[in-house]
N, C-alpha and C. Protein backbone atom coordinates (compact mmCIF):
# COMPACT_ATOMS: atom_id res chain seq x y z
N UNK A 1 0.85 -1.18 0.00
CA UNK A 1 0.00 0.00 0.00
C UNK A 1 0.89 1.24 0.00
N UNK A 2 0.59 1.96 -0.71
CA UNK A 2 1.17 3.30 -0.99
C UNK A 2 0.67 4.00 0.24
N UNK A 3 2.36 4.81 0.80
CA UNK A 3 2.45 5.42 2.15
C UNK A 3 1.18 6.33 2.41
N UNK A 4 1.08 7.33 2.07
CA UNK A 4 -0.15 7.56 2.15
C UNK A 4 -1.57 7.66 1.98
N UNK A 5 -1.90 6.51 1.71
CA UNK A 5 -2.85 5.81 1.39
C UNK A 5 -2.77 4.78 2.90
N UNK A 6 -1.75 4.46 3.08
CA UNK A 6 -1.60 3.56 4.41
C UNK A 6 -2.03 4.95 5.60
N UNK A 7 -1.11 5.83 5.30
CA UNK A 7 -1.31 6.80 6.64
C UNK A 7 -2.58 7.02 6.97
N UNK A 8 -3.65 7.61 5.56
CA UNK A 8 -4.73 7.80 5.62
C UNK A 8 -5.76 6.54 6.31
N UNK A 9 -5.60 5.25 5.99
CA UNK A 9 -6.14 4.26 6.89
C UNK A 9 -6.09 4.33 8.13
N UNK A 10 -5.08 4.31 8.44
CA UNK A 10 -4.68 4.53 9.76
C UNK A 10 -5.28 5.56 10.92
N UNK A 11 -5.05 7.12 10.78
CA UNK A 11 -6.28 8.32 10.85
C UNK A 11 -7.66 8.14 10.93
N UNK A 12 -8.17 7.35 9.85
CA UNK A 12 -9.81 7.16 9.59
C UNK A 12 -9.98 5.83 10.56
N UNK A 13 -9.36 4.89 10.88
CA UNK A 13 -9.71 3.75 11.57
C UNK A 13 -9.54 3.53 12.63
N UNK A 14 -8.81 4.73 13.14
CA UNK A 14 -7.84 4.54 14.56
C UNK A 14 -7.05 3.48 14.73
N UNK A 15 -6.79 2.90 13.58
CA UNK A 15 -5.89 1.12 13.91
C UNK A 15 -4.71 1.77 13.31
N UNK A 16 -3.84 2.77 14.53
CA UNK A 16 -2.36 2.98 13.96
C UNK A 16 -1.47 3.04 15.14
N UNK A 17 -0.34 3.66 14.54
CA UNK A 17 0.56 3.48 15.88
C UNK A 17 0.97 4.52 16.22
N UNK A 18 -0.24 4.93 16.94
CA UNK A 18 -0.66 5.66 17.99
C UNK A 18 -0.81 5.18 19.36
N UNK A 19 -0.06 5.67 20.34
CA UNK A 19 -0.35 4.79 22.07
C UNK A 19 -1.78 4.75 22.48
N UNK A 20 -2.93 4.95 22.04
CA UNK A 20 -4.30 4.56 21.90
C UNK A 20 -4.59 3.42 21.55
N UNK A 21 -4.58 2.81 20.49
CA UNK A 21 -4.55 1.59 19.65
C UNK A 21 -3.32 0.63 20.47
N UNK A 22 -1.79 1.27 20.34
CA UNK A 22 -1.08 0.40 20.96
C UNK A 22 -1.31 -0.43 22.17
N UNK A 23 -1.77 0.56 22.85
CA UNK A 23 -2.13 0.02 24.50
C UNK A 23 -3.01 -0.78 24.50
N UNK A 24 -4.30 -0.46 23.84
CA UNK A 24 -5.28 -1.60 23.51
C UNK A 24 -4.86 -3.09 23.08
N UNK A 25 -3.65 -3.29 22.22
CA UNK A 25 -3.35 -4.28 21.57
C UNK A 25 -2.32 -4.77 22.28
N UNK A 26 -1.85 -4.23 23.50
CA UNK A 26 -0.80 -4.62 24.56
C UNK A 26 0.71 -4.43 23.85
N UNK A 27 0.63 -3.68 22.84
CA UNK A 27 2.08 -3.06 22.18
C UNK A 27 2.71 -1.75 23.13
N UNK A 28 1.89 -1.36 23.90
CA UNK A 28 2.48 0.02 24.54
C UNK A 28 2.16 -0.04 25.88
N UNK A 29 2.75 0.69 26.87
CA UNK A 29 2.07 0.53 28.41
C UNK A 29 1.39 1.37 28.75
N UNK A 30 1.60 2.60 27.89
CA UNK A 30 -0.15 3.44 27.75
C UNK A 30 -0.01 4.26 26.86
N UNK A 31 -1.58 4.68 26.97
CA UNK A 31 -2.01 5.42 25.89
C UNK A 31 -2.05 7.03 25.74
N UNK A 32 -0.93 6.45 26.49
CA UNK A 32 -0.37 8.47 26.61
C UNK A 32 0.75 8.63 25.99
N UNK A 33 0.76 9.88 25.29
CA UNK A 33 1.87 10.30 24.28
C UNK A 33 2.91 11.08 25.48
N UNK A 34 4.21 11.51 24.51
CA UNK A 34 5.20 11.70 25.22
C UNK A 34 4.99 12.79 26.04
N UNK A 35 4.33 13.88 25.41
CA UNK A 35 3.90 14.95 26.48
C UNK A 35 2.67 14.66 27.27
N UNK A 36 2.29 13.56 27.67
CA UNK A 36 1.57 13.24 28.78
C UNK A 36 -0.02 13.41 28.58
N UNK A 37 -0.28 13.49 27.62
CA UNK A 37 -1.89 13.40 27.11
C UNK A 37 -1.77 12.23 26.36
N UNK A 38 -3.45 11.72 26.95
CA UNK A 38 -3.74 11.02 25.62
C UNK A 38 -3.78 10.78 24.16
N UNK A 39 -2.98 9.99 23.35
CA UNK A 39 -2.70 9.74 22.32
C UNK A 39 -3.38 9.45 21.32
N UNK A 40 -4.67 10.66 21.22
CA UNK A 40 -5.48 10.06 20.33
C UNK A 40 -5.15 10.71 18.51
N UNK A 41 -5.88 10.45 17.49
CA UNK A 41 -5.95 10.96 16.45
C UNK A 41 -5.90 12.43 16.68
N UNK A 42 -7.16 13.25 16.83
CA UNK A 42 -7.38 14.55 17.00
C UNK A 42 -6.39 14.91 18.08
N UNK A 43 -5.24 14.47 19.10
CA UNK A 43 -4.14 14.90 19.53
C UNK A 43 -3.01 14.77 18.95
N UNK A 44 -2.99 14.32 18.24
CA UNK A 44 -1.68 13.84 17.37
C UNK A 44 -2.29 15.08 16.49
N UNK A 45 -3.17 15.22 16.06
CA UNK A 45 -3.16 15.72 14.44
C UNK A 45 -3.41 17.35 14.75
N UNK A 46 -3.78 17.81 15.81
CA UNK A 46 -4.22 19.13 16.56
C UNK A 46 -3.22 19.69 17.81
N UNK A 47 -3.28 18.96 18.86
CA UNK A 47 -2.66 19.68 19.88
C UNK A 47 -1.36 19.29 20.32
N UNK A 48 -1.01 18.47 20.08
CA UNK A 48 0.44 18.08 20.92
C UNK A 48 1.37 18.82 20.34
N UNK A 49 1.90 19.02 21.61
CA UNK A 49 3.56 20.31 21.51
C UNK A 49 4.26 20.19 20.69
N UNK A 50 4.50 18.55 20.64
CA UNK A 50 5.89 17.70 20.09
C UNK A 50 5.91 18.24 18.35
N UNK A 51 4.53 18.06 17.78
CA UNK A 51 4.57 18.42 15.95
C UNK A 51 4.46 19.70 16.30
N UNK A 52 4.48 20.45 16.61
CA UNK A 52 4.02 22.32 16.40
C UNK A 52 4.70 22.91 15.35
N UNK A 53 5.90 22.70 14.61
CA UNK A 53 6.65 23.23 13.72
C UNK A 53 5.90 22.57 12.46
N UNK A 54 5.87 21.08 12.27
CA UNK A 54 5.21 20.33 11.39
C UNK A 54 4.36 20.40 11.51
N UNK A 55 3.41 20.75 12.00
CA UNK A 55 2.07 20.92 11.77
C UNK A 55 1.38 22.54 11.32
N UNK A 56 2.41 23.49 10.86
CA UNK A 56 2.29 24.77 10.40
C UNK A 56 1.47 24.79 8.69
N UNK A 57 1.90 24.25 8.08
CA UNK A 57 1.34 23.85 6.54
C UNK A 57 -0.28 23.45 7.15
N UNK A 58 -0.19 22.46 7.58
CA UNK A 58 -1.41 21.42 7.32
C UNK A 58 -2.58 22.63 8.33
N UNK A 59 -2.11 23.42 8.95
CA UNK A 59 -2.80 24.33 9.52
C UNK A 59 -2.86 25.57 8.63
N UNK A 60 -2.50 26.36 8.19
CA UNK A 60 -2.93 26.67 6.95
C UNK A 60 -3.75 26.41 6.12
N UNK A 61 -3.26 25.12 5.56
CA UNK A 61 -4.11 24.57 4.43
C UNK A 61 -5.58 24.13 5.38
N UNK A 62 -5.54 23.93 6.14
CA UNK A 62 -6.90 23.79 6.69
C UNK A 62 -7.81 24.72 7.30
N UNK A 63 -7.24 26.09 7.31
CA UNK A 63 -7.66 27.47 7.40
C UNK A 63 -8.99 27.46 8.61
N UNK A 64 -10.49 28.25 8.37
CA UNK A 64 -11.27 27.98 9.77
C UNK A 64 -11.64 26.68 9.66
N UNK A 65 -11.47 25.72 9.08
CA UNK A 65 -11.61 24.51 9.53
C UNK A 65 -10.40 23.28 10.28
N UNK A 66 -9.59 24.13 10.48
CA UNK A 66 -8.20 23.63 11.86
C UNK A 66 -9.25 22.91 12.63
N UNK A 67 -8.21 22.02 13.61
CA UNK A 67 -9.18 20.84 14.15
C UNK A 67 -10.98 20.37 14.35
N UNK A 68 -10.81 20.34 12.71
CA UNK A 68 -12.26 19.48 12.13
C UNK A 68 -11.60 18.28 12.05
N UNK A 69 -11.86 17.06 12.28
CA UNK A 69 -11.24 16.20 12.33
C UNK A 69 -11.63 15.41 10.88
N UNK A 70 -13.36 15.11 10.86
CA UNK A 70 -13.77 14.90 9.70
C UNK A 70 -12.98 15.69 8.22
N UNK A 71 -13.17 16.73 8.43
CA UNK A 71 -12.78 17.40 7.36
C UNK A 71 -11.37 17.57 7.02
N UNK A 72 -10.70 17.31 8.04
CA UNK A 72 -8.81 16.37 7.90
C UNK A 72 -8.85 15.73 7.32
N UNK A 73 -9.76 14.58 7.23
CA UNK A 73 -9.33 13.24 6.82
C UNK A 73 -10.40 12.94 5.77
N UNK A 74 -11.04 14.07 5.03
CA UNK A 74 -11.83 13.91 3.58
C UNK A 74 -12.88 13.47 3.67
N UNK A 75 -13.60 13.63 5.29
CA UNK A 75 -14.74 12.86 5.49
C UNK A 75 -16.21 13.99 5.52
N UNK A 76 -17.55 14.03 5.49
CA UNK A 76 -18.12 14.71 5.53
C UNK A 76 -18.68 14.95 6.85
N UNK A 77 -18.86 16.05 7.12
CA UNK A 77 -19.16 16.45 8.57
C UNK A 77 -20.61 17.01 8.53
N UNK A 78 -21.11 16.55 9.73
CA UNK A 78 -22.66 17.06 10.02
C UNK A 78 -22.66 18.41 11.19
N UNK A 79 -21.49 19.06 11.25
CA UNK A 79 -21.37 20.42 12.01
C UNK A 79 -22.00 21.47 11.41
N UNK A 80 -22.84 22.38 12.65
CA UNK A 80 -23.63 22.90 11.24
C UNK A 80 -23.04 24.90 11.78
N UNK A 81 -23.12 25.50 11.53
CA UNK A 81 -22.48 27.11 11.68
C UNK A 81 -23.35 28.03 10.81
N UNK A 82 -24.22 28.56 12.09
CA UNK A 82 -25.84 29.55 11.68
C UNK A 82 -26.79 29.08 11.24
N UNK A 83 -26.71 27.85 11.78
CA UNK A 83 -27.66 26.86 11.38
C UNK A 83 -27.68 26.06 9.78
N UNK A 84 -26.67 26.24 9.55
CA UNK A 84 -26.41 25.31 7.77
C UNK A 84 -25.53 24.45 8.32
N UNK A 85 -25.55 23.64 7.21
CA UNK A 85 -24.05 22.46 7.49
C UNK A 85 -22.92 23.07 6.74
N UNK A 86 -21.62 22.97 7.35
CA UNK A 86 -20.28 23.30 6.92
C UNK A 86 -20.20 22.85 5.27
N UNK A 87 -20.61 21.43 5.40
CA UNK A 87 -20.47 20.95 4.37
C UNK A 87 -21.65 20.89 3.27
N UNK A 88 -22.52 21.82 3.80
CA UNK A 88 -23.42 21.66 2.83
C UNK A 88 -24.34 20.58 2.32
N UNK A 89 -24.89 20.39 1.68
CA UNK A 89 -25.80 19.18 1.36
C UNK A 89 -24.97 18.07 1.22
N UNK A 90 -25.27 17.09 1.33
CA UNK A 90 -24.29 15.72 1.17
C UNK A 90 -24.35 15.25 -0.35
N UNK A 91 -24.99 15.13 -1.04
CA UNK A 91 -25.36 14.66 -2.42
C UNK A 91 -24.56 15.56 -3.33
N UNK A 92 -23.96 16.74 -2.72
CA UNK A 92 -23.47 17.67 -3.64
C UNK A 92 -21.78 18.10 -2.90
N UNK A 93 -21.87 17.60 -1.56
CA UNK A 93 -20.30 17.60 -1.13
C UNK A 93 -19.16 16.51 -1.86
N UNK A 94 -18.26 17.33 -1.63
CA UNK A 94 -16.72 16.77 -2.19
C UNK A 94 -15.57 17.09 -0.92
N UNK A 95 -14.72 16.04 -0.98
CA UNK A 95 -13.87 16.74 0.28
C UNK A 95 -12.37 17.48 -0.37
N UNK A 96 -12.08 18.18 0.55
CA UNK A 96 -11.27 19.22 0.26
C UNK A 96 -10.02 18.54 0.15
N UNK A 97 -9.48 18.10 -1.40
CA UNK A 97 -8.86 17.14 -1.18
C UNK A 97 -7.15 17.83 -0.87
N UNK A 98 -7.04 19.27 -1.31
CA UNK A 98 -5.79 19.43 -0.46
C UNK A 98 -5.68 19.93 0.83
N UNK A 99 -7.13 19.79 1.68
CA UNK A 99 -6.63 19.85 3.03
C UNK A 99 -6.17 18.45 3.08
N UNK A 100 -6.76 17.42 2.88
CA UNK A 100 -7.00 16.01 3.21
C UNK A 100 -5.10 15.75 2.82
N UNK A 101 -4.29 16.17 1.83
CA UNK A 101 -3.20 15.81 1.27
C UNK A 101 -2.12 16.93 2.35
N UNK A 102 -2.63 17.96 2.96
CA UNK A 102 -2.04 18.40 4.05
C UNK A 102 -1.67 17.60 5.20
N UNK A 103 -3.49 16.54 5.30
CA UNK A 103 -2.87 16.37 6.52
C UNK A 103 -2.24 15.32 6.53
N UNK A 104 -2.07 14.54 5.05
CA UNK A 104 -0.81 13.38 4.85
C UNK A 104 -0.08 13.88 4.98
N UNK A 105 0.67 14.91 4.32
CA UNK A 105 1.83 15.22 4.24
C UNK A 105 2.60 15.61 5.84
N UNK A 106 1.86 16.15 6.86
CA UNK A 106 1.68 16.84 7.98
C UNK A 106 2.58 15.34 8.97
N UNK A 107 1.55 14.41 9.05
CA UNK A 107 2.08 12.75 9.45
C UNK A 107 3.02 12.25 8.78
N UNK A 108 3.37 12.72 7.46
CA UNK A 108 4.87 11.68 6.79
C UNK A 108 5.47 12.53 7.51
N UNK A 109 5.93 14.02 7.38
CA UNK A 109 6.78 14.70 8.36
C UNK A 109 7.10 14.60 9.62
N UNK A 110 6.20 14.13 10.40
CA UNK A 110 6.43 13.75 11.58
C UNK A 110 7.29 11.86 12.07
N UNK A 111 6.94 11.45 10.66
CA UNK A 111 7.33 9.94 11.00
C UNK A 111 6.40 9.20 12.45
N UNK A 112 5.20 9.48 12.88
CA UNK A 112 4.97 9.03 13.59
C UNK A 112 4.10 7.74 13.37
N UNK A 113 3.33 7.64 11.97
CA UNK A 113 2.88 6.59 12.26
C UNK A 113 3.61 5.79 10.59
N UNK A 114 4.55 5.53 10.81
CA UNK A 114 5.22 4.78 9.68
C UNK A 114 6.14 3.69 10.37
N UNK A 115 6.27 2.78 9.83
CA UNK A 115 7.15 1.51 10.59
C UNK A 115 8.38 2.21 10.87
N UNK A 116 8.80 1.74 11.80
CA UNK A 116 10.34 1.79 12.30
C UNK A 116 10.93 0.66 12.08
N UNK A 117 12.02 0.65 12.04
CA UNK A 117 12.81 -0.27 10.83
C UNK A 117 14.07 -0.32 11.71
C-alpha cells in the first residue's frame, strides 16, 4: 500500500501506531503520548507540543476549519455554523482534497505513524 494511502487508513480507523490503539493491543504501556496526554488521532493531528513546527502547513491549508477532524481526513461532517451544514448538502459535497493531502503530508513529516525499521 502506498504510504499515504496507508497513513490515511490509519487516521480514519484509529488502527495505527498511535499509544491509543497500541495500548489496547498490549504493544504500549499506555495510551499516553510523550507529552503526557492522551494519544489520540485529533491529539496527534491538533494539539500536541511535540509536531508544532510540522504541523504549520497542514494548519494553513486547513484554514477555519483547523481541528475538524472529519474534514482532515476527507470525510463529511454534520457540524452545522448559523444553522447550515459546513459541508453543505451531502449529495453535492466533495472533500477538500488538499486539506485532506495536508494532513498526509503533515504525518509523513512527523514519521509518527510509519514503521520503524
Amino acid at each position: 500500500m502506498e504510504i499515504a494511502a496507508a497513513i490515511l487508513v490509519q487516521l480514519r480507523t484509529n488502527i495505527s501506531r498511535l499509544n491509543t490503539y497500541l495500548s489496547k493491543i498490549n504493544a504500549a504501556d499506555t495510551d499516553k503520548c510523550e507529552c503526557g496526554m492522551t494519544e489520540t488521532v485529533s491529539h496527534f493531528l491538533f494539539l500536541c507540543p511535540r509536531w508544532r513546527n510540522e504541523r504549520q502547513e497542514m494548519r494553513s491549508a486547513h484554514g477555519s476549519r483547523y481541528c475538524d477532524l472529519s474534514y482532515a481526513l476527507g470525510g463529511y461532517s454534520i457540524h452545522e455554523e448559523n444553522g447550515k451544514k459546513v459541508d453543505g448538502e451531502k449529495d453535492r459535497w466533495q472533500p477538500n482534497v488538499n486539506a485532506v493531502k495536508a494532513t498526509i503530508e503533515f504525518a509523513k513529516a512527523t514519521g509518527r505513524l510509519q514503521r520503524q525499521t
